[in-house]
C-alpha atoms as a PDB file:
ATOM      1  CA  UNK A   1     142.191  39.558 164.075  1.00  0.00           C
ATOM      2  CA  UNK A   2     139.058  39.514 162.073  1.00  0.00           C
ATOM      3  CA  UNK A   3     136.963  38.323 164.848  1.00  0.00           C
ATOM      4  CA  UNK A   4     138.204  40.888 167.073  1.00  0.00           C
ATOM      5  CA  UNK A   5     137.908  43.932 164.449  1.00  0.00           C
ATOM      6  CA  UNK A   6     133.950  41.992 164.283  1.00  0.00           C
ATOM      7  CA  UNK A   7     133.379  42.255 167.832  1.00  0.00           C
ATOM      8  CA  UNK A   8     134.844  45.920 168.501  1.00  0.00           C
ATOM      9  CA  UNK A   9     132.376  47.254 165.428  1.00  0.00           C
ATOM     10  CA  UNK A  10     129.041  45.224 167.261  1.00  0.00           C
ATOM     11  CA  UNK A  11     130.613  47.073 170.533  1.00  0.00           C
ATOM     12  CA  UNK A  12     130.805  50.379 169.211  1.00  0.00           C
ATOM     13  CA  UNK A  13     127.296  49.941 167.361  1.00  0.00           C
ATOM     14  CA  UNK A  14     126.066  49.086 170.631  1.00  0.00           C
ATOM     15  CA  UNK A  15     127.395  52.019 172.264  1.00  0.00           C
ATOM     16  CA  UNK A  16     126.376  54.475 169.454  1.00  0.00           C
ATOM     17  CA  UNK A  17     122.730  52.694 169.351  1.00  0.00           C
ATOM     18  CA  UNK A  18     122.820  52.978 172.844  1.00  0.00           C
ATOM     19  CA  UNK A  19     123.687  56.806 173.170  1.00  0.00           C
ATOM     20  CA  UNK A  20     120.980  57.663 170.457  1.00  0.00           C
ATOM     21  CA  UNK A  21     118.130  55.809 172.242  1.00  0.00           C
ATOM     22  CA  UNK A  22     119.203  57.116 175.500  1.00  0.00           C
ATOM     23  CA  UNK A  23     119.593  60.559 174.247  1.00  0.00           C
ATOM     24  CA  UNK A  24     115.807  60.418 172.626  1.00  0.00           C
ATOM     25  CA  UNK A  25     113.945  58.372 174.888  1.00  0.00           C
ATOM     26  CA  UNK A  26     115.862  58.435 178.477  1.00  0.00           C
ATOM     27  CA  UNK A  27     117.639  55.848 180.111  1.00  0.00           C
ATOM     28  CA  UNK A  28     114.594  54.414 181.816  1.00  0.00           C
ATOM     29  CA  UNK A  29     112.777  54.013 178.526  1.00  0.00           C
ATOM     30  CA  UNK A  30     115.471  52.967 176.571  1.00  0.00           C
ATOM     31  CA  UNK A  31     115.432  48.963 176.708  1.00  0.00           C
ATOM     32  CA  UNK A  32     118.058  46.026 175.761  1.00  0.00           C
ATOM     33  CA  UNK A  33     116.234  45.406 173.197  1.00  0.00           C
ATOM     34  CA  UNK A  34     115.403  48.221 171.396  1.00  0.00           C
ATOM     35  CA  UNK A  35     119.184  49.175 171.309  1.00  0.00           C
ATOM     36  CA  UNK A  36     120.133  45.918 169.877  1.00  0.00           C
ATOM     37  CA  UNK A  37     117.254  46.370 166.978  1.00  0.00           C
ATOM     38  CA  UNK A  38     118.788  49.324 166.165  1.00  0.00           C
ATOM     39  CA  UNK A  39     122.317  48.624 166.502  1.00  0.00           C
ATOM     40  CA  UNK A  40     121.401  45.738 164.036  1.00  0.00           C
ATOM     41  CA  UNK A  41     122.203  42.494 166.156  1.00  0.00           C
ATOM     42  CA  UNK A  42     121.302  40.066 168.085  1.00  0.00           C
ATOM     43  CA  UNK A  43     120.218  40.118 171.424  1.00  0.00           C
ATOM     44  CA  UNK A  44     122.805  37.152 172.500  1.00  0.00           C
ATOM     45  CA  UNK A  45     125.560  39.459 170.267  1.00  0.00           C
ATOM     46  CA  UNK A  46     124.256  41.994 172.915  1.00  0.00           C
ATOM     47  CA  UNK A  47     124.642  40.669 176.546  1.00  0.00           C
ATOM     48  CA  UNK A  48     128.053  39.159 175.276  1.00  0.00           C
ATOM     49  CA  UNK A  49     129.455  42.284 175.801  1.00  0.00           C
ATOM     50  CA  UNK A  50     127.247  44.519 178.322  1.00  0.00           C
ATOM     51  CA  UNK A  51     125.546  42.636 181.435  1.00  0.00           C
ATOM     52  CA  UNK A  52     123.223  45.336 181.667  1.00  0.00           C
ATOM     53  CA  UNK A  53     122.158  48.279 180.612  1.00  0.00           C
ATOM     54  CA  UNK A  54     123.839  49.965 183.465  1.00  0.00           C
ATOM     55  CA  UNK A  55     127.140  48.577 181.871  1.00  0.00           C
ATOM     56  CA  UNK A  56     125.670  50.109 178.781  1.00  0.00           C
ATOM     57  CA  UNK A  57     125.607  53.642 180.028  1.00  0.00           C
ATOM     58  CA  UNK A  58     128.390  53.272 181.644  1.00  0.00           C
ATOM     59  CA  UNK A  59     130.515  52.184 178.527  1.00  0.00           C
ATOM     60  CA  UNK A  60     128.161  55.430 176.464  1.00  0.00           C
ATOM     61  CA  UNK A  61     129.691  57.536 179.367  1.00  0.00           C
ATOM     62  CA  UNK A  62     133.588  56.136 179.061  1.00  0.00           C
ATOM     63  CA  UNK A  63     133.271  56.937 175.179  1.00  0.00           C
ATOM     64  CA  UNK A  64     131.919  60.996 175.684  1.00  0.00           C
ATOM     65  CA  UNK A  65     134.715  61.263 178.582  1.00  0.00           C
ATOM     66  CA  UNK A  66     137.048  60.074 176.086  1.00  0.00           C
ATOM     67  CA  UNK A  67     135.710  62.615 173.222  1.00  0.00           C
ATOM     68  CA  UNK A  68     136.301  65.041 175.899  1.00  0.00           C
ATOM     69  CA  UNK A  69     139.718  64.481 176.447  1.00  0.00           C
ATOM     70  CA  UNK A  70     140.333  64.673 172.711  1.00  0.00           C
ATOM     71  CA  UNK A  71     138.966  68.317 173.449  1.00  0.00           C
ATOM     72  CA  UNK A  72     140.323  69.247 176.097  1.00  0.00           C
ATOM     73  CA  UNK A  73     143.914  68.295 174.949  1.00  0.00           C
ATOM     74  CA  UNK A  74     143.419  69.893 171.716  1.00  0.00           C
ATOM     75  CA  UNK A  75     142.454  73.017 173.472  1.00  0.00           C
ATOM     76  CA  UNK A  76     145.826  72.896 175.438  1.00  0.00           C
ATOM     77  CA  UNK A  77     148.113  72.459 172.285  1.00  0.00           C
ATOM     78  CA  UNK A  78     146.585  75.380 170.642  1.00  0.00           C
ATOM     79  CA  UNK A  79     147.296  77.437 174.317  1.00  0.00           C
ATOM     80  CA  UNK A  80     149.497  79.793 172.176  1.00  0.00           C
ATOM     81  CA  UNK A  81     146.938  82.684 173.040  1.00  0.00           C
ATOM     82  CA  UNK A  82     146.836  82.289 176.170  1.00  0.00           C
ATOM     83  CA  UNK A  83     144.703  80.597 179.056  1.00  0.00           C
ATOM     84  CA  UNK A  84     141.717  82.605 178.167  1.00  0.00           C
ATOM     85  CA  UNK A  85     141.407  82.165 174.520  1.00  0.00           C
ATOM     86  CA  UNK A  86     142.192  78.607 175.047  1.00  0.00           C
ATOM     87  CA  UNK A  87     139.155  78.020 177.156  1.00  0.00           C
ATOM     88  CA  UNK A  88     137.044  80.300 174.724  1.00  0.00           C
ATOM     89  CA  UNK A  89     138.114  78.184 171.677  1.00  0.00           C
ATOM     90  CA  UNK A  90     137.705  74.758 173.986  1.00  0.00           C
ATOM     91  CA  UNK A  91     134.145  75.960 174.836  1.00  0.00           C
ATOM     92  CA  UNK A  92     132.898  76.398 171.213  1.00  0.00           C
ATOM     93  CA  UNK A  93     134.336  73.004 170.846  1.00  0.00           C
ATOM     94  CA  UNK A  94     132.597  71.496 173.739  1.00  0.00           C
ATOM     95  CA  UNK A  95     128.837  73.558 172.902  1.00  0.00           C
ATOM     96  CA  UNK A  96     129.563  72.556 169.122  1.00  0.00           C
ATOM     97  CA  UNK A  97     129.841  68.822 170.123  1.00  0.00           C
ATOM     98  CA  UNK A  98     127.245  68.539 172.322  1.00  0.00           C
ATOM     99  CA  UNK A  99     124.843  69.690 169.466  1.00  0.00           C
ATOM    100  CA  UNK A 100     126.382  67.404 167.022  1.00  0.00           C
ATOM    101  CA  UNK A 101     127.744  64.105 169.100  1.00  0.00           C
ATOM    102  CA  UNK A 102     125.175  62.057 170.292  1.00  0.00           C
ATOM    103  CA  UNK A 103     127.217  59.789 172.274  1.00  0.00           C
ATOM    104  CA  UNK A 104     129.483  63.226 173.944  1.00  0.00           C
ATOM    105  CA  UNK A 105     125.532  64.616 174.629  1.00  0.00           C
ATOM    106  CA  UNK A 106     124.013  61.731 176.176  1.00  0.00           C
ATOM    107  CA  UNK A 107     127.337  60.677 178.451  1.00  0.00           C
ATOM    108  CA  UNK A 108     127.008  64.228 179.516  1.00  0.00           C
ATOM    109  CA  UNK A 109     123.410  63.329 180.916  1.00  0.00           C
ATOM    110  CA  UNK A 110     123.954  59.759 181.943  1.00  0.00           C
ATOM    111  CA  UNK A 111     126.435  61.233 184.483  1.00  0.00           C
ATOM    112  CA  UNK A 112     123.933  63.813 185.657  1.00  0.00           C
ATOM    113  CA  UNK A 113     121.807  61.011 186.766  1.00  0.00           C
ATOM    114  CA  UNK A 114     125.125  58.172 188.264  1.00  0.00           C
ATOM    115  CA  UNK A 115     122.919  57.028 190.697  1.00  0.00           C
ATOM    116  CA  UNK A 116     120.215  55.796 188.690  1.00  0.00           C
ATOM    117  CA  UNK A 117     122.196  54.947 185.410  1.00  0.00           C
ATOM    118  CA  UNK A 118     124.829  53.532 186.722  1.00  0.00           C
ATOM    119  CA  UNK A 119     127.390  55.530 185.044  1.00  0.00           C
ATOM    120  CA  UNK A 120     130.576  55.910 186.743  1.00  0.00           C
ATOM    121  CA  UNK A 121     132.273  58.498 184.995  1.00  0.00           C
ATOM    122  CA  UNK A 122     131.320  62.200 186.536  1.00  0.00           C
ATOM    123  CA  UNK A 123     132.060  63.839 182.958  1.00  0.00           C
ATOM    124  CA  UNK A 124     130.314  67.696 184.378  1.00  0.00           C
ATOM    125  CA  UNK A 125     133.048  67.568 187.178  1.00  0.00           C
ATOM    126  CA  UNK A 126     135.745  66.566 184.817  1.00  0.00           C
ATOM    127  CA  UNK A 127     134.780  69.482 182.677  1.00  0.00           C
ATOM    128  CA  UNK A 128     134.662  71.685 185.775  1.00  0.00           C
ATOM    129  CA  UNK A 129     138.265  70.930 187.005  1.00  0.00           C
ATOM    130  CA  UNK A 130     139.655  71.524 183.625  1.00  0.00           C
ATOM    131  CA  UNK A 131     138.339  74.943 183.189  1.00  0.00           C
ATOM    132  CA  UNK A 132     139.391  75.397 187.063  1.00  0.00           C
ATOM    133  CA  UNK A 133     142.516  74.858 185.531  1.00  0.00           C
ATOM    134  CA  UNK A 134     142.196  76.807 182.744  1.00  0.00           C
ATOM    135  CA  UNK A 135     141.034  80.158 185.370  1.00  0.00           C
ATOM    136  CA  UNK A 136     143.698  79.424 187.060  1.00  0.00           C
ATOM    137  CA  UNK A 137     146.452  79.645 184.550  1.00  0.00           C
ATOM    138  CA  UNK A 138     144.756  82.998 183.498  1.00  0.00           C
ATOM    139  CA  UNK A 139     145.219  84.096 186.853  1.00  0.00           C
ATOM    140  CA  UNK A 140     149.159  83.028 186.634  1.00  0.00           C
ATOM    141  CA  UNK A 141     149.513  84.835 183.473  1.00  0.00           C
ATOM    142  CA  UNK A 142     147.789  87.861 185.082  1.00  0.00           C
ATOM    143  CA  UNK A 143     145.104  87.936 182.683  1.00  0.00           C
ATOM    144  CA  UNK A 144     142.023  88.246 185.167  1.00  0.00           C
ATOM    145  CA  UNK A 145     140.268  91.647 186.171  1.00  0.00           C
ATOM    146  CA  UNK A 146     140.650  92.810 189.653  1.00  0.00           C
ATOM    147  CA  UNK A 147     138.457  91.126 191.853  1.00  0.00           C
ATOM    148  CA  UNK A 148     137.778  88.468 188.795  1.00  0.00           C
ATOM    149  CA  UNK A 149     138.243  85.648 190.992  1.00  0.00           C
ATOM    150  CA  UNK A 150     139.303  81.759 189.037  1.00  0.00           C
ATOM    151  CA  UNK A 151     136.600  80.283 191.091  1.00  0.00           C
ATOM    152  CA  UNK A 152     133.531  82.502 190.421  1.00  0.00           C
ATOM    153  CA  UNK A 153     134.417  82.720 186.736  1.00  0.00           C
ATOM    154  CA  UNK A 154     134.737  78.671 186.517  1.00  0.00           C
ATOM    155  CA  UNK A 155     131.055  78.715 188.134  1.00  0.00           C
ATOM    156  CA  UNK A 156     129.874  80.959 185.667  1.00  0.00           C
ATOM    157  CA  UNK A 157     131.186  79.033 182.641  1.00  0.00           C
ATOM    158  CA  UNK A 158     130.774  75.572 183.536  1.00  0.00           C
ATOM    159  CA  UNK A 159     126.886  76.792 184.484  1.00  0.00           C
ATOM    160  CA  UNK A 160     126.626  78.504 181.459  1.00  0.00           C
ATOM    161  CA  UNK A 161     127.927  75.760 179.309  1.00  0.00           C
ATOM    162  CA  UNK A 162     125.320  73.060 181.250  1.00  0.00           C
ATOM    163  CA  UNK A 163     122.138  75.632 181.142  1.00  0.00           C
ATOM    164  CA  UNK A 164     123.229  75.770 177.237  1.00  0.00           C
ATOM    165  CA  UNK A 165     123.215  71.761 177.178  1.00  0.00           C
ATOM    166  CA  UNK A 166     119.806  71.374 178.458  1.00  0.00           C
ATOM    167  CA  UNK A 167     118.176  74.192 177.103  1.00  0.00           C
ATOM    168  CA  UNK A 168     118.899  72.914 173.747  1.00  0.00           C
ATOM    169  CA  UNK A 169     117.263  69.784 173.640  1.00  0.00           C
ATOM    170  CA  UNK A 170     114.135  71.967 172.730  1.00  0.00           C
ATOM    171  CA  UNK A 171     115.716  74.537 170.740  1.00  0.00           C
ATOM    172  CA  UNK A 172     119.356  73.964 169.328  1.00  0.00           C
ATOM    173  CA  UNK A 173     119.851  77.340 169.060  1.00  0.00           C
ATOM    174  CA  UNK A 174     120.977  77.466 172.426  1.00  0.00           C
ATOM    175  CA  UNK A 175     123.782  75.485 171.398  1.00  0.00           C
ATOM    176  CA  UNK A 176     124.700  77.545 167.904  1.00  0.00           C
ATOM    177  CA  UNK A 177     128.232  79.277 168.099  1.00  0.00           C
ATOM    178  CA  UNK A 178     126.340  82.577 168.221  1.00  0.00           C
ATOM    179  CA  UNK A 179     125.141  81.926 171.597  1.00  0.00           C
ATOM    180  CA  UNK A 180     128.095  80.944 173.538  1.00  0.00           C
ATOM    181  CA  UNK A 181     130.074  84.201 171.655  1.00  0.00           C
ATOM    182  CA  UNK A 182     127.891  86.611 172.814  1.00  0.00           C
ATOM    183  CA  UNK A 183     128.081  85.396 176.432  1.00  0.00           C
ATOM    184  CA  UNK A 184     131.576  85.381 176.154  1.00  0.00           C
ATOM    185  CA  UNK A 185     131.027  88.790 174.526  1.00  0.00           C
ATOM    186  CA  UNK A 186     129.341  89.873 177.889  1.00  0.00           C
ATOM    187  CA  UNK A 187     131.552  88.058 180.209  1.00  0.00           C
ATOM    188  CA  UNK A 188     135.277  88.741 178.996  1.00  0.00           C
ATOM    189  CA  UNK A 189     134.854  92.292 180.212  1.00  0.00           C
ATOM    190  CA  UNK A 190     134.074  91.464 183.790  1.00  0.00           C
ATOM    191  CA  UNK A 191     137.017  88.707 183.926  1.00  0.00           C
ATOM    192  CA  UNK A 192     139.674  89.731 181.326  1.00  0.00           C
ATOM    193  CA  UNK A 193     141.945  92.419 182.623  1.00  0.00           C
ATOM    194  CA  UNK A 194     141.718  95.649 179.809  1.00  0.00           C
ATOM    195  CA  UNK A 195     144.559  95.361 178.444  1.00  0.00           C
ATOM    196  CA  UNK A 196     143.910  91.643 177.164  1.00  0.00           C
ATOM    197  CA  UNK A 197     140.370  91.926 175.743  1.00  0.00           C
ATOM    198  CA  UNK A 198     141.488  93.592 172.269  1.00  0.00           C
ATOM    199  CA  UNK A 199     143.575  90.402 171.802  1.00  0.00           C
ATOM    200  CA  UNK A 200     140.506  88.059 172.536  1.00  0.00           C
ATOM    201  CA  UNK A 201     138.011  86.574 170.484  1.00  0.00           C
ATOM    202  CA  UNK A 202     134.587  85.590 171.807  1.00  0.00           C
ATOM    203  CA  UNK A 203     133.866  83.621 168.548  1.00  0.00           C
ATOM    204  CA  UNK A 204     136.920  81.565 169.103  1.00  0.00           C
ATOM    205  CA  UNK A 205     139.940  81.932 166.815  1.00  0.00           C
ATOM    206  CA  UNK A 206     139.985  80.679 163.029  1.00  0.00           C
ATOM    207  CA  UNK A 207     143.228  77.670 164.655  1.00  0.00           C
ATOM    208  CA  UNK A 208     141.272  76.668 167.392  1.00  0.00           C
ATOM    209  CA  UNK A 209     138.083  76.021 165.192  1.00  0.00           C
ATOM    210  CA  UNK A 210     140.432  73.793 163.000  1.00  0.00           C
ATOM    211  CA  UNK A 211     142.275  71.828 165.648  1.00  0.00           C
ATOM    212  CA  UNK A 212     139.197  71.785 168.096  1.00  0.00           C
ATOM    213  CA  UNK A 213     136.701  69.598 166.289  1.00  0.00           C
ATOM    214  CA  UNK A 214     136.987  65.349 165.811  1.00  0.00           C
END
């Protein structure tokens, strides 16, 4: 048991040392051995458990997926407010973790590049079917604006949320909670139906900013 508690911390050092490198430096710069340096072992300790560094990113891009999840689900437990806070609240979760979580940051760009990475794990499409979803339970509850369409409005957001990503690798402010509330500030009136937007919050709710975060 010992061992394997051993060998799961080298792997997730890997993974973490892995994510931070790629996230700085790229994915082409990044090399096997700079990410065992700073992970803090051994070559050999490395290649025991990654072939490559195309396994790497693809293990970096299984992690974020699963930090998404963990998102994602928390966002639909706290669904008491409906469809559309839900996905305002799971937004400010996603924009907060990006900024913060290396390894939920650079899986996001490892699958932007699956061809030359290897990564298998399309993590922007995931996130684009779930707030599909999302729409589309608005649009069950009645919640959207006439002519506010599920599809354009998941465009708009997932784009949004992606221009935020990579805009802020020069200037984090692009991923502060200010930013993403005043474009939902701008956008709830074009896709909310009246009669909803007084019971909305474009900052996200004080419960989702509690249950939303890992």
């Amino acid at each position: 048991m010992a061992r394997q508690e051993r060998a799961l911390r080298t792997r997730n050092a890997l993974v973490e040392s892995a994510a931070e490198l790629f996230d700085r430096d790229g994915f082409e710069t990044a090399s096997l051995a700079m990410i065992s340096a700073r992970a803090g072992v051994s070559n050999g300790a490395l290649h025991f458990h990654f072939a490559s560094k195309s396994a790497l990113a693809d293990a970096v891009c299984v992690a974020a997926a699963q930090r998404l999840e963990r998102i994602t689900d928390a966002g639909e437990e706290r669904a008491d407010g409906g469809a559309l806070q839900m996905l305002i609240d799971t937004s400010h979760a996603l924009v907060r973790g990006l900024g913060q979580d290396v390894v939920l940051r650079a899986g996001f760009d490892l699958a932007d590049g699956r061809e030359s990475t290897g990564a298998g794990i399309d993590l922007c499409g995931r996130w684009q079917d779930w707030v599909g979803e999302a729409f589309a339970r608005a649009a069950r509850e009645g919640a959207l604006a006439q002519g506010a369409t599920a599809r354009d409005a998941t465009l708009t957001v997932v784009g949004a949320v992606a221009g935020f990503k990579s805009l802020g690798v020069r200037d984090p402010a692009w991923l502060s909670p200010e930013t993403l509330t005043r474009f939902w500030g701008l956008l709830l009136p074009r896709v909310a139906r009246e009669f909803t937007l007084d019971g909305l919050e474009a900052a996200g709710t004080e419960a989702g900013k509690a249950a939303l975060w890992f």
